[in-house]
N, C-alpha and C. Protein backbone atom coordinates (compact mmCIF):
# COMPACT_ATOMS: atom_id res chain seq x y z
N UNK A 1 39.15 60.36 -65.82
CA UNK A 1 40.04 61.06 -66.73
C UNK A 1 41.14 60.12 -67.16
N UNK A 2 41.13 59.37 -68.42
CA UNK A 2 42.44 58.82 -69.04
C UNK A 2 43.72 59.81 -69.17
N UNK A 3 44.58 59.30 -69.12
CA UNK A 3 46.10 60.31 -69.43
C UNK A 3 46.81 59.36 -70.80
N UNK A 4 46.97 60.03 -71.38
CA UNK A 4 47.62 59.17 -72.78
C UNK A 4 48.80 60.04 -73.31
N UNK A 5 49.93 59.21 -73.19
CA UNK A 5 51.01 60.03 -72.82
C UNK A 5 51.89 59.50 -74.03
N UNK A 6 52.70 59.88 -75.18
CA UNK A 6 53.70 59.33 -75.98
C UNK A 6 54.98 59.48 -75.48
N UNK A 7 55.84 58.45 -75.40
CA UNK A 7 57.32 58.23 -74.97
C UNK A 7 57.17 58.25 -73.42
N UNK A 8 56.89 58.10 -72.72
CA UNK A 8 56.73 57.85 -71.14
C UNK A 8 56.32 56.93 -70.48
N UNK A 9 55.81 56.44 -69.90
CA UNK A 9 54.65 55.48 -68.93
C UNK A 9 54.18 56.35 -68.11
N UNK A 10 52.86 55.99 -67.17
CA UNK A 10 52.04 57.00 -66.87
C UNK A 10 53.02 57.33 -65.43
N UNK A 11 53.76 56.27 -64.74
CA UNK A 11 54.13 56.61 -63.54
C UNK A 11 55.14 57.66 -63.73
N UNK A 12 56.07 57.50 -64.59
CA UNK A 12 57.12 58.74 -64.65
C UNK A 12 56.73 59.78 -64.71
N UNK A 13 55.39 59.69 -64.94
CA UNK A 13 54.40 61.52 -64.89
C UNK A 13 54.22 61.82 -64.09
N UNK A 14 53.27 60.82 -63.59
CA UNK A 14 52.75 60.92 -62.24
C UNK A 14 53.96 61.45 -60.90
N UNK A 15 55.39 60.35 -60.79
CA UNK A 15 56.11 60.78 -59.93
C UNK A 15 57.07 62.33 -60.01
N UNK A 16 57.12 62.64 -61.61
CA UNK A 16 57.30 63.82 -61.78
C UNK A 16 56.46 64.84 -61.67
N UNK A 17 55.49 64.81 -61.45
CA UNK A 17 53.53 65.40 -60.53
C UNK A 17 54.13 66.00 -59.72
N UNK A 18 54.26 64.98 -58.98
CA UNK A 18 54.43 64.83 -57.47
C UNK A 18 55.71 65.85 -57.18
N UNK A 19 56.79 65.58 -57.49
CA UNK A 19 57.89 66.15 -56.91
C UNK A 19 57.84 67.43 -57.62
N UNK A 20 56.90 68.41 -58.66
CA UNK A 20 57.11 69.28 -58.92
C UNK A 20 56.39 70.16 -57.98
N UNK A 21 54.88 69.30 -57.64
CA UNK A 21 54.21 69.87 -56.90
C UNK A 21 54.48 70.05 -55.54
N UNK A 22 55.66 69.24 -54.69
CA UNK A 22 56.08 69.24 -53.83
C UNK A 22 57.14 70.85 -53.84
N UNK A 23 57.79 70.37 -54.95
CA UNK A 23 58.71 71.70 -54.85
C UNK A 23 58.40 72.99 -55.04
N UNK A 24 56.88 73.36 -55.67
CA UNK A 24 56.13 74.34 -55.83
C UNK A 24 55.78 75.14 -54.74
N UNK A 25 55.41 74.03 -54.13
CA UNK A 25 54.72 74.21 -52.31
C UNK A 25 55.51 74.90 -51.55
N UNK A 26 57.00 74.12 -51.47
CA UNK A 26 58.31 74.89 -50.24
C UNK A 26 58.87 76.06 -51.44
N UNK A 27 59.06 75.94 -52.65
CA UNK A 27 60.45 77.25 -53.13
C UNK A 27 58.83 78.34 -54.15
N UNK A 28 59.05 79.14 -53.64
CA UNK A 28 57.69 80.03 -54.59
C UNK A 28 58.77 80.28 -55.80
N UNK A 29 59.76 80.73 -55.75
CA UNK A 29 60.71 81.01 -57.11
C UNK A 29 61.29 79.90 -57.92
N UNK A 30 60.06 78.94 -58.24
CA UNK A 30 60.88 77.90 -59.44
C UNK A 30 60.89 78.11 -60.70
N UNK A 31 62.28 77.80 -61.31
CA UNK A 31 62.26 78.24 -62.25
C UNK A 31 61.89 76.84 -63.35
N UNK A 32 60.68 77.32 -64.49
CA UNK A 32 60.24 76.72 -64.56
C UNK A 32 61.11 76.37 -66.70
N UNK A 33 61.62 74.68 -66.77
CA UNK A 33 62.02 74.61 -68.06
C UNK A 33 61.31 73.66 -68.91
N UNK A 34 61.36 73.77 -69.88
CA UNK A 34 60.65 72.79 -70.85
C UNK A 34 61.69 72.42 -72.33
N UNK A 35 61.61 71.49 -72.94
CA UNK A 35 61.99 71.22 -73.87
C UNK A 35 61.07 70.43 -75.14
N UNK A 36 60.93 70.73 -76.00
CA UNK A 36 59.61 70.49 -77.08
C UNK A 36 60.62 69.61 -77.98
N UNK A 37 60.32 68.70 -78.65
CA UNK A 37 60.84 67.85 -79.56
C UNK A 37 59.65 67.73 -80.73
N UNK A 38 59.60 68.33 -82.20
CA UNK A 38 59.14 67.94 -82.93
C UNK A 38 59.61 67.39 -84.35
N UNK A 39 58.77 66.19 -85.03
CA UNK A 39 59.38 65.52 -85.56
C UNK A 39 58.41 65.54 -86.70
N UNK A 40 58.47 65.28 -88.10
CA UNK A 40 57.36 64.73 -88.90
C UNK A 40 58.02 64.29 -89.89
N UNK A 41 57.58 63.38 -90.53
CA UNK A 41 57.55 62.87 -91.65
C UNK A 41 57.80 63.44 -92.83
N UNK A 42 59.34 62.92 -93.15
CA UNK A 42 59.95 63.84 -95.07
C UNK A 42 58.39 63.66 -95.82
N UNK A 43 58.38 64.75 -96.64
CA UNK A 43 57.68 65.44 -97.92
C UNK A 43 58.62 65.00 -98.52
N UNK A 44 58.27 63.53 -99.49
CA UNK A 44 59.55 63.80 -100.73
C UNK A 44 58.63 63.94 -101.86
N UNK A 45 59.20 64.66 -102.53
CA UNK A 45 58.41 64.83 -104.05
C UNK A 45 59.44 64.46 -104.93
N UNK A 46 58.66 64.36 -106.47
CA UNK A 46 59.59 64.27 -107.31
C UNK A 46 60.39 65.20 -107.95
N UNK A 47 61.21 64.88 -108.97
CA UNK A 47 61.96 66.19 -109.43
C UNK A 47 60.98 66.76 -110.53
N UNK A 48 61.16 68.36 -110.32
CA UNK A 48 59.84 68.75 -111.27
C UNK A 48 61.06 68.71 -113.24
N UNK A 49 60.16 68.60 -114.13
CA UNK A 49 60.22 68.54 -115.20
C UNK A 49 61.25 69.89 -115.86
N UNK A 50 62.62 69.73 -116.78
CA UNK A 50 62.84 71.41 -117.11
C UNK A 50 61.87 71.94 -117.66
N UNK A 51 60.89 71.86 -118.13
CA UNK A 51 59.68 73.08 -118.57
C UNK A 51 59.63 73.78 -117.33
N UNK A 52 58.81 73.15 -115.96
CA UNK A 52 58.63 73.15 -115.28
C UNK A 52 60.00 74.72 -114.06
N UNK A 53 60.66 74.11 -114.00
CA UNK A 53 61.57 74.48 -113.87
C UNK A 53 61.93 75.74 -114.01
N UNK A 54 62.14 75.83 -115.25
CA UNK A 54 62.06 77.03 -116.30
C UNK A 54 61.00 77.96 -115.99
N UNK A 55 59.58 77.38 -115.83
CA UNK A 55 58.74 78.15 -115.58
C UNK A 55 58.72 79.04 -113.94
N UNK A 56 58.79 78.26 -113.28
CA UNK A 56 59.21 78.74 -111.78
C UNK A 56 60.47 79.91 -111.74
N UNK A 57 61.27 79.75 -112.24
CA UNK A 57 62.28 80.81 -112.45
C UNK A 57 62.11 81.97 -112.91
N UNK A 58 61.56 81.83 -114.40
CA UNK A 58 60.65 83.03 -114.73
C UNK A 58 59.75 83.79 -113.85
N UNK A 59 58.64 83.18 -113.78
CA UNK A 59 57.80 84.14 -112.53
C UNK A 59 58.52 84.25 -111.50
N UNK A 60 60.05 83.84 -110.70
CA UNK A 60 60.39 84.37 -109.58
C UNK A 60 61.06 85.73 -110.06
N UNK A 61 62.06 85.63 -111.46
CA UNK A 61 62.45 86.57 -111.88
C UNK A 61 61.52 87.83 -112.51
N UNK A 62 60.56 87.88 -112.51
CA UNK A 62 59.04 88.50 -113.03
C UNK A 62 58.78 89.30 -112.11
N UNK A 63 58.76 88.36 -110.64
CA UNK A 63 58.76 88.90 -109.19
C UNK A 63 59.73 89.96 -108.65
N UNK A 64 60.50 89.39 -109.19
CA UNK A 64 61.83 90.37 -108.80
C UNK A 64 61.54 91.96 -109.31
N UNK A 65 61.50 91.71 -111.03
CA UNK A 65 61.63 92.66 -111.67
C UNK A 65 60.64 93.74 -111.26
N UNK A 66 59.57 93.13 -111.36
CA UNK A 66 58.36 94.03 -111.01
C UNK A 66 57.65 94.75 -109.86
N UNK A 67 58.81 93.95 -108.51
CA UNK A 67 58.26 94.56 -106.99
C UNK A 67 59.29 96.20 -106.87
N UNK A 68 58.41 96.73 -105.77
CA UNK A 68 58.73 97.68 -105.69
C UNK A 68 60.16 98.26 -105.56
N UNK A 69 60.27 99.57 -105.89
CA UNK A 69 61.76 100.02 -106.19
C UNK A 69 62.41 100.62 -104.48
N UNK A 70 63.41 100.37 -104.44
CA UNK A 70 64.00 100.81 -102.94
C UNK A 70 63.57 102.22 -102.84
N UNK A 71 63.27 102.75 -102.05
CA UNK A 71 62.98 104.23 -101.72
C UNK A 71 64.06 104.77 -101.21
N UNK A 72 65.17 105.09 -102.50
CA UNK A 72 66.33 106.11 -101.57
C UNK A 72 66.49 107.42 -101.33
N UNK A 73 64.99 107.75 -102.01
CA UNK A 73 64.62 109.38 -101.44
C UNK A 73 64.05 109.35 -100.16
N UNK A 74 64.03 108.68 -99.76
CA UNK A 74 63.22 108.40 -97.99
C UNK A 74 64.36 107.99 -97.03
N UNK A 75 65.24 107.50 -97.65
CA UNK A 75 66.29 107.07 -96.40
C UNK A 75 67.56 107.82 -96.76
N UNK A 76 67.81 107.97 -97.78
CA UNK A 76 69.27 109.24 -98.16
C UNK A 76 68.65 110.60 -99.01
N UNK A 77 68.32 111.63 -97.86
CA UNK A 77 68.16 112.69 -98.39
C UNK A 77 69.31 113.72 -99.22
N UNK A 78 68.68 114.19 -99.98
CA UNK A 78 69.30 114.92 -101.11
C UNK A 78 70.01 115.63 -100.49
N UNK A 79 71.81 115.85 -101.20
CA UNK A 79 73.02 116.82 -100.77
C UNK A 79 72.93 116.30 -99.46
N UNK A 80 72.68 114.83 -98.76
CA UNK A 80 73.75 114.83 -97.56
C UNK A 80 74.93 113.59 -98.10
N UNK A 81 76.06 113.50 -97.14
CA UNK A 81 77.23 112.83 -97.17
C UNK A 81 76.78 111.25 -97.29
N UNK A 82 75.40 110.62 -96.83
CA UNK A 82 75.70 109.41 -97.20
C UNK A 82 74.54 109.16 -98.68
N UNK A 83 73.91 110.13 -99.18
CA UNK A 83 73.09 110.11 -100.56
C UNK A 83 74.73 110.30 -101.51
N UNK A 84 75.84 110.87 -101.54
CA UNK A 84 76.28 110.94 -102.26
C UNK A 84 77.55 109.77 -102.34
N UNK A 85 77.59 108.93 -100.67
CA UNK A 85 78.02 107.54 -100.95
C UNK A 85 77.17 106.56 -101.02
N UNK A 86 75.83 106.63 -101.61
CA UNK A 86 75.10 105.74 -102.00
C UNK A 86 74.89 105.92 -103.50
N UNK A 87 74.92 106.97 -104.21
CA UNK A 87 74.88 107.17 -105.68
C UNK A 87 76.24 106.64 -106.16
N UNK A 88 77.81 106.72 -105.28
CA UNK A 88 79.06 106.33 -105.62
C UNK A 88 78.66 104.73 -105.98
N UNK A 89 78.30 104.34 -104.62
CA UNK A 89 78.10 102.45 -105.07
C UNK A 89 77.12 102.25 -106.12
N UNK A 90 76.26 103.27 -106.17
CA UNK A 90 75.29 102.29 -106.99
C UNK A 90 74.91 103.68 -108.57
N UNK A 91 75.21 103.18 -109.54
CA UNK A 91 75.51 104.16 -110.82
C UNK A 91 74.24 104.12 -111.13
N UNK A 92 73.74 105.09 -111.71
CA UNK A 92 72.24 105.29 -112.90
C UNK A 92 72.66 104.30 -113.83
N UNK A 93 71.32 103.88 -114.47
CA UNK A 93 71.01 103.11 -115.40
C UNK A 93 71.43 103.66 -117.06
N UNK A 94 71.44 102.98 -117.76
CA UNK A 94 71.89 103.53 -119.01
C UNK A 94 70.55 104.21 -119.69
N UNK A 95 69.96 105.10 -119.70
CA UNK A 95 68.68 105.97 -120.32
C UNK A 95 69.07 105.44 -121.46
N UNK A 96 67.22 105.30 -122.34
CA UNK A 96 66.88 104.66 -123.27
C UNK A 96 67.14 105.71 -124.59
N UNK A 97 68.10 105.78 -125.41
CA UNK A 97 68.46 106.40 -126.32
C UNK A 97 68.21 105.16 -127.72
N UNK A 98 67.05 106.11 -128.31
CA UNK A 98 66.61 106.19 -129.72
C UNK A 98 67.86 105.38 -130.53
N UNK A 99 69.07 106.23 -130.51
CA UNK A 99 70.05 105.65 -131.84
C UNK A 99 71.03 104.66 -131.46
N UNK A 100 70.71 103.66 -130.50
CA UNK A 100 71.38 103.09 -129.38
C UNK A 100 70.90 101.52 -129.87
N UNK A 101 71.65 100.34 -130.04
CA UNK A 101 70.81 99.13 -130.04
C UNK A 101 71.22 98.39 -128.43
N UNK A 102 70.01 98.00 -127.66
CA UNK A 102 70.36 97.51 -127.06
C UNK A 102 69.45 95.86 -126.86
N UNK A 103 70.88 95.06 -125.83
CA UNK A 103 71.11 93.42 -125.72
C UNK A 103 69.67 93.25 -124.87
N UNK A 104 68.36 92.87 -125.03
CA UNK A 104 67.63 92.19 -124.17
C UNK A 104 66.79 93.48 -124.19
N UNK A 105 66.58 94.07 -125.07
CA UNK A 105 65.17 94.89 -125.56
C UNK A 105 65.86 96.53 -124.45
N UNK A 106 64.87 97.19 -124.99
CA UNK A 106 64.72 98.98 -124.45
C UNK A 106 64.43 98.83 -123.04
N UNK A 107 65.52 99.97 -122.46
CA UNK A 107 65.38 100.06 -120.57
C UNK A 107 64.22 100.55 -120.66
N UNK A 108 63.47 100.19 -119.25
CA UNK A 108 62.35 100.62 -118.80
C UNK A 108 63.08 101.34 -117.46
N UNK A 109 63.04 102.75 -116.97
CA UNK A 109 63.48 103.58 -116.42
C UNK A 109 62.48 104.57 -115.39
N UNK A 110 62.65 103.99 -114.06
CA UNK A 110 61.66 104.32 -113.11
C UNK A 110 62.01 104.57 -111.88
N UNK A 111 62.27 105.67 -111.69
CA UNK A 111 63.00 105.94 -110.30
C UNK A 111 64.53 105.69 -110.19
N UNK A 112 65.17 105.98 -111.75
CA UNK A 112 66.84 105.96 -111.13
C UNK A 112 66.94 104.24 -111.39
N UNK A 113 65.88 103.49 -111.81
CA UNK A 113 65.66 102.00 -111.82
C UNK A 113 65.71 101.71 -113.28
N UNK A 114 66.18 100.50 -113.73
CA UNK A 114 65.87 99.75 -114.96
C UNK A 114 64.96 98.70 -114.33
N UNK A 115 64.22 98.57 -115.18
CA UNK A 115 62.67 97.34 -114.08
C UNK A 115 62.53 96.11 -115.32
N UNK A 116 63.52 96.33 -116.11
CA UNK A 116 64.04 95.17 -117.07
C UNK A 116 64.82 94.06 -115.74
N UNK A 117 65.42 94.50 -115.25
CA UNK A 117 65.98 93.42 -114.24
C UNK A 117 65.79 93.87 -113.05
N UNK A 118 66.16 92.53 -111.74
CA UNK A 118 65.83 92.92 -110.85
C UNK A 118 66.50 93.81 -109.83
N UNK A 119 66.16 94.83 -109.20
CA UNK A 119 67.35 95.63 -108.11
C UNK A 119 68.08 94.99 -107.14
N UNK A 120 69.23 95.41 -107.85
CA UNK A 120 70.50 95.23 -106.67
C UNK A 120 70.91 96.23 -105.80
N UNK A 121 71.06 96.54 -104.61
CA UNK A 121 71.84 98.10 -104.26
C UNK A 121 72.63 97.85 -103.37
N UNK A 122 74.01 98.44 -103.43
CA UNK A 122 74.56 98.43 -102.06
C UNK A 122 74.35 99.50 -100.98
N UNK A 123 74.50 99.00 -100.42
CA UNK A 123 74.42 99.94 -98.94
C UNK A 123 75.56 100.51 -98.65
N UNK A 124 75.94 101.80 -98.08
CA UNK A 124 77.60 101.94 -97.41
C UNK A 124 77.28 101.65 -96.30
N UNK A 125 78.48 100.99 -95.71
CA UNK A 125 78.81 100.87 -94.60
C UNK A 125 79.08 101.92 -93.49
N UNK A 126 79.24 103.03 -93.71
CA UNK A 126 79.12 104.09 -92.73
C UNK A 126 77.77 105.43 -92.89
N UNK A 127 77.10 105.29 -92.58
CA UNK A 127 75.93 106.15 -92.93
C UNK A 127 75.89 107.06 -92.28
């Protein structure tokens, strides 16, 4: 059986063998420690291109917009004390009115949600 050991020589193993297995023998309660060191090699890449860039942002913001909406009918039920300090922090959306021009195209309105941008909500602090 070869032993191929990085950062050591084989005897410092070996005599650390020994004295663990010694101390194994007399104390049954050792407490046993380790320490792991890992290391690898930088990933450098280059800088990506602004198209590039641009494009990544979009689909994260795409991501945003389009994942699912918080469920605050599941965690603040209707007419209790913290559904009505969670509607305080966080206001309805502006409903899509016909005679209305609006900046960045017509709300899309889904659950109390505009899904034109992505959800923000606060939470209260006393629930």
């Amino acid at each position: 059986m070869k032993i191929v050991l990085f950062g050591c020589n084989k005897t410092m193993f070996k005599q650390g063998f020994i004295r663990w297995n010694s101390t194994a023998a007399t104390n049954s309660a050792v407490k046993i420690q380790s320490t792991l060191l890992l290391s690898r090699i930088p990933v450098v890449t280059a800088d990506l291109p602004v198209f590039q860039q641009q494009y990544y942002k979009y689909q994260n913001e795409l991501w945003r917009r389009l994942m699912w909406t918080f469920p605050k009918w599941f965690y603040f039920k209707e007419g209790t004390l913290s559904e009505q300090r969670y509607r305080e922090l966080n206001k309805d959306p502006v409903f899509n009115n016909p005679n209305l021009e609006f900046k960045g195209g017509r709300p899309e309105i889904r659950h109390q949600r505009d899904r034109r941008f992505k959800q923000e909500i606060k939470l209260p602090k006393n629930i």
